[in-house]
C-alpha atoms as a PDB file:
ATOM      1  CA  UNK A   1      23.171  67.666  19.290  1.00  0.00           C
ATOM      2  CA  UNK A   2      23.124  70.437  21.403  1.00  0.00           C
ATOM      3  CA  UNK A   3      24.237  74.032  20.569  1.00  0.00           C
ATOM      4  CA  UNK A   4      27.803  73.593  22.661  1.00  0.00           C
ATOM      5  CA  UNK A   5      28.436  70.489  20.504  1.00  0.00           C
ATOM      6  CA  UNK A   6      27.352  72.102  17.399  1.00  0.00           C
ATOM      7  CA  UNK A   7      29.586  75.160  18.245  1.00  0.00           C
ATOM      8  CA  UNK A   8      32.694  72.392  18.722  1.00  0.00           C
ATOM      9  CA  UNK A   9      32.276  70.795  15.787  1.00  0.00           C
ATOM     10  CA  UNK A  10      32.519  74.171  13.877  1.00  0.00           C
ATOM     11  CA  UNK A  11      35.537  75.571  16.109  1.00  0.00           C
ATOM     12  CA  UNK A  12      33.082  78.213  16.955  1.00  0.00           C
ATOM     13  CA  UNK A  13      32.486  79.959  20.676  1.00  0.00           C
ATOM     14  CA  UNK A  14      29.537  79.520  21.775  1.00  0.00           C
ATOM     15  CA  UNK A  15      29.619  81.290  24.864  1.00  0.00           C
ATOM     16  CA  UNK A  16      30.528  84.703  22.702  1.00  0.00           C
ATOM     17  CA  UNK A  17      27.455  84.008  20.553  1.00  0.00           C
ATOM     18  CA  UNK A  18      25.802  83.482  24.116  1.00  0.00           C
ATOM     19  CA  UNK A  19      26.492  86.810  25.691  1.00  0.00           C
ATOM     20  CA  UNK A  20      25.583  88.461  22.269  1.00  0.00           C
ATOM     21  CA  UNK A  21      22.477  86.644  21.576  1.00  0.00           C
ATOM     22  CA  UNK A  22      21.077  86.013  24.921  1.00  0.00           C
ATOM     23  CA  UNK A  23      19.464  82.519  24.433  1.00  0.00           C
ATOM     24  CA  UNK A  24      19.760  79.108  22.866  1.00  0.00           C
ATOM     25  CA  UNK A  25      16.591  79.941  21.066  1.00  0.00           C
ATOM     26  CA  UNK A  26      17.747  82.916  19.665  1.00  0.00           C
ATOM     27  CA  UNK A  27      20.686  81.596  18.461  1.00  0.00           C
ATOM     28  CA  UNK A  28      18.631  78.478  16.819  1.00  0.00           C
ATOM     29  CA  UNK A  29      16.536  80.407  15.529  1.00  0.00           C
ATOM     30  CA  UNK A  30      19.060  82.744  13.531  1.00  0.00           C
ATOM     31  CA  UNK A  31      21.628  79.481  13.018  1.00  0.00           C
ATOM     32  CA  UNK A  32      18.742  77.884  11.128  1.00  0.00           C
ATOM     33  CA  UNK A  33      17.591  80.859   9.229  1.00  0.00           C
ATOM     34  CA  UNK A  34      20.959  80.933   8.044  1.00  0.00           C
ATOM     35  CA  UNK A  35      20.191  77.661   6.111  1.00  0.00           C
ATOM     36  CA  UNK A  36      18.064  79.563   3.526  1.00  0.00           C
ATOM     37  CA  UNK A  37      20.379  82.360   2.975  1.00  0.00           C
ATOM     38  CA  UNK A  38      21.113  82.906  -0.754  1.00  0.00           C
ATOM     39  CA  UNK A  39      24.258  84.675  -0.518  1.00  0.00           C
ATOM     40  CA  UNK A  40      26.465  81.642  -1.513  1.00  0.00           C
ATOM     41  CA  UNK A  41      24.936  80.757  -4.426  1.00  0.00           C
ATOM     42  CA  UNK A  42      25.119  84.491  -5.548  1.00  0.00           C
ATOM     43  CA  UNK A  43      28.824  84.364  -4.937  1.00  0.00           C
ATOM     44  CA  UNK A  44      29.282  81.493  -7.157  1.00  0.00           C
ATOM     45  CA  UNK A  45      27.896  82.733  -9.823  1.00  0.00           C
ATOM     46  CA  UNK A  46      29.210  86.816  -9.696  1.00  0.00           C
ATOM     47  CA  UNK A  47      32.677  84.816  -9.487  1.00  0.00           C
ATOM     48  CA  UNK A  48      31.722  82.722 -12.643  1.00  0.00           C
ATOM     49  CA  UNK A  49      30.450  85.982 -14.239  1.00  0.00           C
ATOM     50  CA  UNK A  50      33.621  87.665 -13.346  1.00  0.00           C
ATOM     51  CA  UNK A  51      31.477  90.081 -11.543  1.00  0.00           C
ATOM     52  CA  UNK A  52      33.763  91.430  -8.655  1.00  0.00           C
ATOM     53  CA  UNK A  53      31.170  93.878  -7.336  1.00  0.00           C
ATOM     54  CA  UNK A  54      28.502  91.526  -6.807  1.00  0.00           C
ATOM     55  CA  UNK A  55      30.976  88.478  -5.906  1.00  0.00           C
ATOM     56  CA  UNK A  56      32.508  91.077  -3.194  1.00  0.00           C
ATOM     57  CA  UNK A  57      29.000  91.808  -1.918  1.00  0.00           C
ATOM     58  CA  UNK A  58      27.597  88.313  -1.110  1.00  0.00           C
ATOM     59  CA  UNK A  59      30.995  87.193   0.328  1.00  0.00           C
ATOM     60  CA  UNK A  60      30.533  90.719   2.803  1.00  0.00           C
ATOM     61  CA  UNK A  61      27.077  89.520   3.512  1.00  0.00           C
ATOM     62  CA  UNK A  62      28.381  85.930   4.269  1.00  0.00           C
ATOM     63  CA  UNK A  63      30.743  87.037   6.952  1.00  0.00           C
ATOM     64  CA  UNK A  64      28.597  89.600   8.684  1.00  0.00           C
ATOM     65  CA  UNK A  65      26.294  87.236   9.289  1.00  0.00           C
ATOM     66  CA  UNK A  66      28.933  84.317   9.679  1.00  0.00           C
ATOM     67  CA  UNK A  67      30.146  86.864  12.383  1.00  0.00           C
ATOM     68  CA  UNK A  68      27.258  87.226  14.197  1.00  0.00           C
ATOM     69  CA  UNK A  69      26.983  83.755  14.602  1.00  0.00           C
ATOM     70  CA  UNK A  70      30.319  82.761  15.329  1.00  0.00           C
ATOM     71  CA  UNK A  71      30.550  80.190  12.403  1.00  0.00           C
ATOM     72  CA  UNK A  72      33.937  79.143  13.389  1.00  0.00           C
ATOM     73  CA  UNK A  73      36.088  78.050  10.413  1.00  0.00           C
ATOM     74  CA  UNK A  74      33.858  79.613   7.488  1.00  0.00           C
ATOM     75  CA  UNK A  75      34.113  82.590   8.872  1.00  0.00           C
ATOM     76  CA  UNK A  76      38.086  82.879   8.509  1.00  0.00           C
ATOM     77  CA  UNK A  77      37.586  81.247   5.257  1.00  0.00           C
ATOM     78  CA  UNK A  78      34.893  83.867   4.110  1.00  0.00           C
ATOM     79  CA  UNK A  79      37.162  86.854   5.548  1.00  0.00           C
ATOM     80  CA  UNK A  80      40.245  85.531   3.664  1.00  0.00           C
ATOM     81  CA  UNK A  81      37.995  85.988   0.624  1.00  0.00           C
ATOM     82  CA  UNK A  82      35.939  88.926   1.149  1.00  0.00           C
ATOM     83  CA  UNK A  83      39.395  90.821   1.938  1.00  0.00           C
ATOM     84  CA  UNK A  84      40.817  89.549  -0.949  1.00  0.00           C
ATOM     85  CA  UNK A  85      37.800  90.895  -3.279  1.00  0.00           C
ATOM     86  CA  UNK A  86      37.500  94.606  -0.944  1.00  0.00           C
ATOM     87  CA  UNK A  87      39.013  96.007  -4.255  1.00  0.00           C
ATOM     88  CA  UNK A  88      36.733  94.742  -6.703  1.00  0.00           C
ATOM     89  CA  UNK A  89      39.777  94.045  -8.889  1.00  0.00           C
ATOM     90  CA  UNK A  90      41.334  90.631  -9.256  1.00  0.00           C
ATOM     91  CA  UNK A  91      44.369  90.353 -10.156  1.00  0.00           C
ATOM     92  CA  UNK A  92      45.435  86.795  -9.493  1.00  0.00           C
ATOM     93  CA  UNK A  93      42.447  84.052 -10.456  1.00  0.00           C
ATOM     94  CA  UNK A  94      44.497  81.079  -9.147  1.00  0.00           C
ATOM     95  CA  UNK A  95      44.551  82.551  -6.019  1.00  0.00           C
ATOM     96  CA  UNK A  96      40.955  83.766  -5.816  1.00  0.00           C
ATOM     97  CA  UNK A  97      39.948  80.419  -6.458  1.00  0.00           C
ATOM     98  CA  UNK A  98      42.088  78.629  -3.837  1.00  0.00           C
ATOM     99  CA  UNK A  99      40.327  81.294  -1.393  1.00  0.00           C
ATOM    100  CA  UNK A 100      37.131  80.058  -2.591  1.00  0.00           C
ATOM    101  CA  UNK A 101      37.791  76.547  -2.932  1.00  0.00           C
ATOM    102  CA  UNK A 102      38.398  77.300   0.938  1.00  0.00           C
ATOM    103  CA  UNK A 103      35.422  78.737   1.468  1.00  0.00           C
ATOM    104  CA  UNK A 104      33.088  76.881  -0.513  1.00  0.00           C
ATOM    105  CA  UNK A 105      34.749  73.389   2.021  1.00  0.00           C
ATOM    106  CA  UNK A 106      33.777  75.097   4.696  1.00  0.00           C
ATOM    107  CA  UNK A 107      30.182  76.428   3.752  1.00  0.00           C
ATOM    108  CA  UNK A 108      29.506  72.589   2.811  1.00  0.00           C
ATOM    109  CA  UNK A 109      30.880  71.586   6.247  1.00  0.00           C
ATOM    110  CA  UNK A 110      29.084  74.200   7.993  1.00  0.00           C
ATOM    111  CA  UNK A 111      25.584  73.625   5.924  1.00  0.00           C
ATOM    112  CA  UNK A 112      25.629  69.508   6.385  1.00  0.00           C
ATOM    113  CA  UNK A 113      26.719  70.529  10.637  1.00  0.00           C
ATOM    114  CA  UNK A 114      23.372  72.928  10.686  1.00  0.00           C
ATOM    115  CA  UNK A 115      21.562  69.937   8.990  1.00  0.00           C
ATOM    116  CA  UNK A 116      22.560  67.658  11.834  1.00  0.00           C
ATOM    117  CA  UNK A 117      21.585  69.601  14.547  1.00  0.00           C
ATOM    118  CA  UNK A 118      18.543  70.837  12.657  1.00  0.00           C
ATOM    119  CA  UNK A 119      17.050  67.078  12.829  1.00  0.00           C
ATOM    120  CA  UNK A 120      18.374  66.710  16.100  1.00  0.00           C
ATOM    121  CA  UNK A 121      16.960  69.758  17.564  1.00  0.00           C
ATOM    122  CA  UNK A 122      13.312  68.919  15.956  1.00  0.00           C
END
């Protein structure tokens, strides 16, 4: 798969992340680092803790560097939710945890697209 194709399949640009990255090695390199980045699993459990600080914090995290990549679709997802928890008060759980549910779709999407072009690009 090549970095155009994986960019497609995420309805990501890659030609933005081009011109801010430089290379196709620099963005590999920082696409695939992104595999071991333990911000989701820190979300899921400050939102199961009720923990809007932290939860707010890894979900900020998760789109900066969803940003920088231009991860497409998870990166509107993770904005809809970061915004949502910006004032570490929640106020509506059904709603927080549609915006997750969101989210968490299109972090498993994302992860299982990285995986695919990770063997590919080996």
């Amino acid at each position: 798969m090549e970095l155009k194709e994986f960019y497609n399949i995420i309805g990501g640009d890659y030609n933005e992340v081009l011109s801010r990255l430089a290379t196709d090695q620099r963005i590999q390199k920082y696409l695939l680092r992104f595999l071991d980045v333990p911000d989701f699993e820190l979300l899921k459990e400050a939102l199961a803790a009720k923990d809007w600080e932290k939860a707010f914090l890894a979900a900020h995290t998760l789109k900066g560097n969803a940003l920088n990549l231009g991860l497409g679709t998870f990166t509107t997802a993770d904005t809809e939710l970061t915004e949502y928890l910006r004032p570490r008060v929640v106020e509506d759980e059904v709603k927080l945890n549609e915006l997750f549910q969101k989210t968490q779709v299109e972090y498993e999407k994302l992860i299982n697209t990285i995986n695919e072009y990770k063997k590919s690009a080996v």
